[in-house]
PDB file of N, CA and C in Angstrom:
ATOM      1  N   UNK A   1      -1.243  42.931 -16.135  1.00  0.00           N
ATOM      2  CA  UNK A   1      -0.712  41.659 -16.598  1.00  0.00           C
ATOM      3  C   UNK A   1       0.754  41.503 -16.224  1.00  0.00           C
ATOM      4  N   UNK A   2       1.076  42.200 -14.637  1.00  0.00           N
ATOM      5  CA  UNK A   2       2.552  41.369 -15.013  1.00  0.00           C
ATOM      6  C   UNK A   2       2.727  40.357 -14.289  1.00  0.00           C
ATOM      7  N   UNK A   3       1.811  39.487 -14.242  1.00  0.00           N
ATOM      8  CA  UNK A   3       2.083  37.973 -13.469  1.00  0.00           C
ATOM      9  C   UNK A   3       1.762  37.613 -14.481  1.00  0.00           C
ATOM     10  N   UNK A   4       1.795  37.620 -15.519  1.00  0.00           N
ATOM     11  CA  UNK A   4       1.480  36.902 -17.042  1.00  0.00           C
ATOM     12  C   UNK A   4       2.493  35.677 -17.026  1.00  0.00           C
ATOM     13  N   UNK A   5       3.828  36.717 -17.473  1.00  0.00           N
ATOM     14  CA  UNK A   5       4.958  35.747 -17.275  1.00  0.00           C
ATOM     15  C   UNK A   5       5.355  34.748 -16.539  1.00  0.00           C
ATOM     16  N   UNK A   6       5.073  35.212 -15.138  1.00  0.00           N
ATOM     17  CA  UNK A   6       5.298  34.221 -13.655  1.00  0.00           C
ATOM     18  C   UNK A   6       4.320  33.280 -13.883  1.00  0.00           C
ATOM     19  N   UNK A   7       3.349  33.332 -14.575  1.00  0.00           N
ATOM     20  CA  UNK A   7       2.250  32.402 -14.461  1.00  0.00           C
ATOM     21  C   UNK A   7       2.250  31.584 -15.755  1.00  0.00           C
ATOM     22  N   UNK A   8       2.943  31.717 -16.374  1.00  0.00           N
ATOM     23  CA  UNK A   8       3.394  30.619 -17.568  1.00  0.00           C
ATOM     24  C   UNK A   8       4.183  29.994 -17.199  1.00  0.00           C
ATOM     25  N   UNK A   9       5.371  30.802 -16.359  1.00  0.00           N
ATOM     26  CA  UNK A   9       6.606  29.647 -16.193  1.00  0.00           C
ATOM     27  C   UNK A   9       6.238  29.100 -15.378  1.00  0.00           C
ATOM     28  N   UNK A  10       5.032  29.150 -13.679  1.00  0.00           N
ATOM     29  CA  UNK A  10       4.654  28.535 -12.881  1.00  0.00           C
ATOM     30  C   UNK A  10       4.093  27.437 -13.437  1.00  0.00           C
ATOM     31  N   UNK A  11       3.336  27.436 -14.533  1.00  0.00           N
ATOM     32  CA  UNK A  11       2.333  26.139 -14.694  1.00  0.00           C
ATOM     33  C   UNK A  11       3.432  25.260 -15.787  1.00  0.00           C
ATOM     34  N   UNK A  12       4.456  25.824 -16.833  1.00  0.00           N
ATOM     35  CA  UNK A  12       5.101  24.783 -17.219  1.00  0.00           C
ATOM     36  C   UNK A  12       6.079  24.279 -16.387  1.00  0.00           C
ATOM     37  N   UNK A  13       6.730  24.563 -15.564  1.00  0.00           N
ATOM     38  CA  UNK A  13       7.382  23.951 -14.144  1.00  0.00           C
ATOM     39  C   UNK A  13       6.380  22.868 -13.631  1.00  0.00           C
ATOM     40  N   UNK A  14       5.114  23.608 -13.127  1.00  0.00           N
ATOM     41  CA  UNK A  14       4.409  22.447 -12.473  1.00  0.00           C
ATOM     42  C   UNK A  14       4.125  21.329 -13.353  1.00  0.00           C
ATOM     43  N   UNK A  15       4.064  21.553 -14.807  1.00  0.00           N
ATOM     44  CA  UNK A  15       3.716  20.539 -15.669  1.00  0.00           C
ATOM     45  C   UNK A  15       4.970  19.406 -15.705  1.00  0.00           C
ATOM     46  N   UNK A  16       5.831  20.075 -15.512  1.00  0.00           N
ATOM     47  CA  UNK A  16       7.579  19.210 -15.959  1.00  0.00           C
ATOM     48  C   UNK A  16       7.402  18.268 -14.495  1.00  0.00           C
ATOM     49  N   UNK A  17       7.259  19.102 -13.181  1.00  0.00           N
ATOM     50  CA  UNK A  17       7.050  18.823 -11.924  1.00  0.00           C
ATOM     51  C   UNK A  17       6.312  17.022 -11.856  1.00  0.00           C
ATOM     52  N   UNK A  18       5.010  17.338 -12.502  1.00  0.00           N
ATOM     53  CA  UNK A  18       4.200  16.818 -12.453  1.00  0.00           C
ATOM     54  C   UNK A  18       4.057  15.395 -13.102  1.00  0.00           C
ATOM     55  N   UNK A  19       4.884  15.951 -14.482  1.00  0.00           N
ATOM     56  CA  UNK A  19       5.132  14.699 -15.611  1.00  0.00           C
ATOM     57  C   UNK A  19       5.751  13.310 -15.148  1.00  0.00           C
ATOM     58  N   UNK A  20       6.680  14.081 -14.161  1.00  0.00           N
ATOM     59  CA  UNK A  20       8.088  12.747 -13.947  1.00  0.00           C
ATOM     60  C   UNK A  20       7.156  11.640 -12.988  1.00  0.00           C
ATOM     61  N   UNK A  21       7.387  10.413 -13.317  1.00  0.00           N
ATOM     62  CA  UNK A  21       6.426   9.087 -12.830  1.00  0.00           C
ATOM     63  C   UNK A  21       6.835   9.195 -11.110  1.00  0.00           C
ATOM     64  N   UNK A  22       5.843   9.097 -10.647  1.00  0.00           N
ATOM     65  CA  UNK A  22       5.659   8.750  -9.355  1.00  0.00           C
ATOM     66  C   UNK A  22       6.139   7.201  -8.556  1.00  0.00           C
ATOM     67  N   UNK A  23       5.935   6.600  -9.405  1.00  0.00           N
ATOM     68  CA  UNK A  23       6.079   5.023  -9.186  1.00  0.00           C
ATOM     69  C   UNK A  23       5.033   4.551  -8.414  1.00  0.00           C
ATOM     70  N   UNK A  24       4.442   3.064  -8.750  1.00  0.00           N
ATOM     71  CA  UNK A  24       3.311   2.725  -8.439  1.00  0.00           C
ATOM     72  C   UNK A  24       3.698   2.020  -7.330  1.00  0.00           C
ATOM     73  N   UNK A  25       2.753   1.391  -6.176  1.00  0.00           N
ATOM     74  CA  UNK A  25       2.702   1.457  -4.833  1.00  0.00           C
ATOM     75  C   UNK A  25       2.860  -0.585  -4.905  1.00  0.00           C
ATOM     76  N   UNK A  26       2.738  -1.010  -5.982  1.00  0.00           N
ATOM     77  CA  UNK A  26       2.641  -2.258  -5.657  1.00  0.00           C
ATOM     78  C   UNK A  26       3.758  -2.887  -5.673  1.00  0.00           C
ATOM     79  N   UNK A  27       4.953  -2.611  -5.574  1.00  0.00           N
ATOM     80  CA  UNK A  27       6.500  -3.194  -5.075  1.00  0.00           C
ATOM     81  C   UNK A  27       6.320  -2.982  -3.695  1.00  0.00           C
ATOM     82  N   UNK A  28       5.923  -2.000  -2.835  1.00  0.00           N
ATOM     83  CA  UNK A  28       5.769  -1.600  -1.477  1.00  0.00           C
ATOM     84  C   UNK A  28       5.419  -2.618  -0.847  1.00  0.00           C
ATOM     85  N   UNK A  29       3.645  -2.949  -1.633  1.00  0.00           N
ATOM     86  CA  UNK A  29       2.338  -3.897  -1.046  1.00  0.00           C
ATOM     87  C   UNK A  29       3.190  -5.055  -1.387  1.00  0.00           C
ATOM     88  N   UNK A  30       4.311  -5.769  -2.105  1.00  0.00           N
ATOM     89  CA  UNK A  30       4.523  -6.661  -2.219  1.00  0.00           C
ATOM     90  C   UNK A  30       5.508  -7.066  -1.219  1.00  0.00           C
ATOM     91  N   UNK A  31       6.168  -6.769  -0.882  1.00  0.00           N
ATOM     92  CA  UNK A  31       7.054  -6.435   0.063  1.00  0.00           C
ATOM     93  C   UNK A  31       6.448  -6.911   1.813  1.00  0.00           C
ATOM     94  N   UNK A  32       5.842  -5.452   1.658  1.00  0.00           N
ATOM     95  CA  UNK A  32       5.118  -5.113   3.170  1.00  0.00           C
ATOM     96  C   UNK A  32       4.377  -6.665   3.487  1.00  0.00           C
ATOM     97  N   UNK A  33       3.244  -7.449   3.060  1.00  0.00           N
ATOM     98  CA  UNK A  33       2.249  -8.464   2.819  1.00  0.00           C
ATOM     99  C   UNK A  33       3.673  -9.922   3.128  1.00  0.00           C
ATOM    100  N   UNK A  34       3.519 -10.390   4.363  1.00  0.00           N
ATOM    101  CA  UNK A  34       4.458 -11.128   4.433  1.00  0.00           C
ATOM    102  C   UNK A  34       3.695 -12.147   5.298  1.00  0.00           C
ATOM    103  N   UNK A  35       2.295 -12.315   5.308  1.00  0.00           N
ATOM    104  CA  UNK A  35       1.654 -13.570   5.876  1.00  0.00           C
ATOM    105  C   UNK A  35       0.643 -13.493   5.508  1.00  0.00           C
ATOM    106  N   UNK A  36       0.013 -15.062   4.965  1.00  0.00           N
ATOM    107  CA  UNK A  36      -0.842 -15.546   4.348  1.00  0.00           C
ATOM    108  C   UNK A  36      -1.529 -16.391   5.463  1.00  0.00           C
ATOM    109  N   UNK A  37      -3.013 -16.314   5.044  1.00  0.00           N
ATOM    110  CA  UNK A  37      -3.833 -17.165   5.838  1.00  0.00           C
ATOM    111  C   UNK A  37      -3.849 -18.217   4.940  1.00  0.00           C
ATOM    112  N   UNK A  38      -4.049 -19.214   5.461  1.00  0.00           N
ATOM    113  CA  UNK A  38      -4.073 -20.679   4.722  1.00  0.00           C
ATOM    114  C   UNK A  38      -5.016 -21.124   4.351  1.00  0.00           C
ATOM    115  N   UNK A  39      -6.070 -20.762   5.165  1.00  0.00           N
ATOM    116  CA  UNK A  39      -7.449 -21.236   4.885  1.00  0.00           C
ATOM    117  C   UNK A  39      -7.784 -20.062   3.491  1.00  0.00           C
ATOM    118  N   UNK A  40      -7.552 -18.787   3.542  1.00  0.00           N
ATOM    119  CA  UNK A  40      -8.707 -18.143   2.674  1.00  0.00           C
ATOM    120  C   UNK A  40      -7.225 -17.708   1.410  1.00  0.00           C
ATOM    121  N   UNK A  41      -6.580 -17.350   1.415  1.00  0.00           N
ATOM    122  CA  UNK A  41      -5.053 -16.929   1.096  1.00  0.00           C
ATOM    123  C   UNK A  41      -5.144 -15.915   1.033  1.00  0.00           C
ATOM    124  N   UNK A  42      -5.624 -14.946   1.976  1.00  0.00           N
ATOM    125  CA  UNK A  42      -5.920 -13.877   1.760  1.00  0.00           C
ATOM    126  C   UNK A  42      -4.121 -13.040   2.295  1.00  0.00           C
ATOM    127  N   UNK A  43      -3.226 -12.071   1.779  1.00  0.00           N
ATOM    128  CA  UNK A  43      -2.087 -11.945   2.532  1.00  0.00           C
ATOM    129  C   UNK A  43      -2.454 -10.698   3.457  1.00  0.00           C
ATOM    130  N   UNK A  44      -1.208 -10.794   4.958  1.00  0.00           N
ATOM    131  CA  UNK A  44      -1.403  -9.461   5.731  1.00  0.00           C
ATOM    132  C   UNK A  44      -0.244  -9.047   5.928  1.00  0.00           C
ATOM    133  N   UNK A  45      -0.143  -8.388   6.482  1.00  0.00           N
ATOM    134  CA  UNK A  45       1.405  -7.811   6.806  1.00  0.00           C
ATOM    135  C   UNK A  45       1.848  -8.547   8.353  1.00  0.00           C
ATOM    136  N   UNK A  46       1.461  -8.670   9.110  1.00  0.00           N
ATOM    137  CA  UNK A  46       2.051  -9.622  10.177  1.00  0.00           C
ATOM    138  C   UNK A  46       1.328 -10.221  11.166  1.00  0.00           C
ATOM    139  N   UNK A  47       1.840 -11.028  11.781  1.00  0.00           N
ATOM    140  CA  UNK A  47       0.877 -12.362  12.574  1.00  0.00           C
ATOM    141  C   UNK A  47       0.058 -11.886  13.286  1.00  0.00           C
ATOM    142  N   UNK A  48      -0.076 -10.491  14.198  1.00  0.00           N
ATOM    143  CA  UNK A  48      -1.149 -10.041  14.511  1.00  0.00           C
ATOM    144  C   UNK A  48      -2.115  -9.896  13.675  1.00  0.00           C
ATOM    145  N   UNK A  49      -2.217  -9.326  12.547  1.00  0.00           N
ATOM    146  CA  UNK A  49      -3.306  -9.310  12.179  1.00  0.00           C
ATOM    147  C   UNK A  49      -4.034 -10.529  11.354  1.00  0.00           C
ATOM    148  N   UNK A  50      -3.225 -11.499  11.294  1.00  0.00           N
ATOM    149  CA  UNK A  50      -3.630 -12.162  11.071  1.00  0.00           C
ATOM    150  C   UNK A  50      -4.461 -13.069  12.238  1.00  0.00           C
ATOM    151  N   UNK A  51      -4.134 -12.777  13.248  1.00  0.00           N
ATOM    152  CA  UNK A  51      -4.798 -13.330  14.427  1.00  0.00           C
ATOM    153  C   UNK A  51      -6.358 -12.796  14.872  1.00  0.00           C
ATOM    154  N   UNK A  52      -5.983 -11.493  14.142  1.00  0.00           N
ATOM    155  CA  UNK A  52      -7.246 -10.634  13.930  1.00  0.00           C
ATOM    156  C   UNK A  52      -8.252 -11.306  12.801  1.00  0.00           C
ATOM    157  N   UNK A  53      -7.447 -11.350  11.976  1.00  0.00           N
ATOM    158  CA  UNK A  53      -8.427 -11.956  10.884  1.00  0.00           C
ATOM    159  C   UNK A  53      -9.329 -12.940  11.177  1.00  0.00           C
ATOM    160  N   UNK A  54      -8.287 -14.064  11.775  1.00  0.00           N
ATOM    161  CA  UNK A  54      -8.845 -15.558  11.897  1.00  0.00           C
ATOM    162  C   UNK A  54     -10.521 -15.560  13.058  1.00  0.00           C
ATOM    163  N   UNK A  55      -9.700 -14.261  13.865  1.00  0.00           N
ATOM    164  CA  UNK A  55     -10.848 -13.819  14.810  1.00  0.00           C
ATOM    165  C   UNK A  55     -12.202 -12.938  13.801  1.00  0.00           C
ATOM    166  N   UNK A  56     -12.099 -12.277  12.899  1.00  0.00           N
ATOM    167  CA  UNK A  56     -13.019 -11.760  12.310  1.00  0.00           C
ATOM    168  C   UNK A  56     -13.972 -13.299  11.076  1.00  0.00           C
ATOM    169  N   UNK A  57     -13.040 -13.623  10.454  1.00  0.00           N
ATOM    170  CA  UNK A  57     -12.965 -14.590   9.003  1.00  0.00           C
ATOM    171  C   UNK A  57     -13.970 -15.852   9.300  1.00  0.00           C
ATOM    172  N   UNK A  58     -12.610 -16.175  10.220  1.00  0.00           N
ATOM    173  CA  UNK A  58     -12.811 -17.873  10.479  1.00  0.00           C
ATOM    174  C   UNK A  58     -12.927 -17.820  12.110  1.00  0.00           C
ATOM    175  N   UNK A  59     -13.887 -17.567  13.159  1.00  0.00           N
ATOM    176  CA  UNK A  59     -13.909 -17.761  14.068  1.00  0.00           C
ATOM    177  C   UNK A  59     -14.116 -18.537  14.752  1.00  0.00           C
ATOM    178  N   UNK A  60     -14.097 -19.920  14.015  1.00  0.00           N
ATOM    179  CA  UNK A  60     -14.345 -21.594  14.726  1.00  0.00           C
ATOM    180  C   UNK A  60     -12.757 -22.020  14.490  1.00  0.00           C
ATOM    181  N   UNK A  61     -11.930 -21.435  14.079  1.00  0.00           N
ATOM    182  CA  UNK A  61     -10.798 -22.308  13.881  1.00  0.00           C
ATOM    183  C   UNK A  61      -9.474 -21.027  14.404  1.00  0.00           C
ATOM    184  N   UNK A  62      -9.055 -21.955  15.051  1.00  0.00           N
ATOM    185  CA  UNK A  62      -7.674 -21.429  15.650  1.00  0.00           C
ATOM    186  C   UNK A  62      -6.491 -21.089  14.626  1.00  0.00           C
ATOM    187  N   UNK A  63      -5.777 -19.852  14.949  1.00  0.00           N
ATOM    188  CA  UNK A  63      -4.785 -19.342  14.127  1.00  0.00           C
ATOM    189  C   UNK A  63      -3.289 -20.213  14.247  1.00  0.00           C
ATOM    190  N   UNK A  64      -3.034 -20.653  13.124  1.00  0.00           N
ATOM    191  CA  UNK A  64      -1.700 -21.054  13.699  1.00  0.00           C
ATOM    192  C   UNK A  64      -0.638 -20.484  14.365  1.00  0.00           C
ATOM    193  N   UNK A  65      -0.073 -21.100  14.610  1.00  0.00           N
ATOM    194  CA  UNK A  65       1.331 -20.782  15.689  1.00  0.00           C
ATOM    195  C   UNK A  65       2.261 -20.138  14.948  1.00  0.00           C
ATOM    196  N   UNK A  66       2.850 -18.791  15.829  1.00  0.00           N
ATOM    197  CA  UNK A  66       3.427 -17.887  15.043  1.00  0.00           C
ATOM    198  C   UNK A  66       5.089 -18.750  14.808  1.00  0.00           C
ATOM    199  N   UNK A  67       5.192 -18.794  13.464  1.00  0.00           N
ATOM    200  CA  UNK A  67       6.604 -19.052  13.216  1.00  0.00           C
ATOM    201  C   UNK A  67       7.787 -17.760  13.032  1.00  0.00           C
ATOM    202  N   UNK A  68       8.521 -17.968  13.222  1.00  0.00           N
ATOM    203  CA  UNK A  68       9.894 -16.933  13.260  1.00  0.00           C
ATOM    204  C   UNK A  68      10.765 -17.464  12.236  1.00  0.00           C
TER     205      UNK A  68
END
């Protein structure tokens, strides 16, 4: 038993480690998501894929024109 010790203070470390908040991912996704399709409002992160979309989604109707 002499990793007894090492192995208490290992797991309350990892517990302290472990406790402190991570922060959740949806300030990121809010951020990142900076174009909306109009037709469905679905948001993407940029005009390519939204060009993708319109090509997957809505494939009778043309993507609008990329604004800057």
């Amino acid at each position: 038993m002499t990793r007894g010790k090492q192995k208490i203070e290992a797991q309350k470390k990892n517990a302290e480690k472990n406790q402190k908040s991570k922060g959740s991912q949806f300030e990121a996704r809010v951020v990142a998501l900076k174009v909306t399709c109009p037709i469905c409002k679905v948001q993407l992160a940029n005009q390519n894929q939204l060009g993708d979309h319109y090509g997957a989604k809505h494939p009778k109707e043309k993507p609008p024109a990329e604004s800057s």
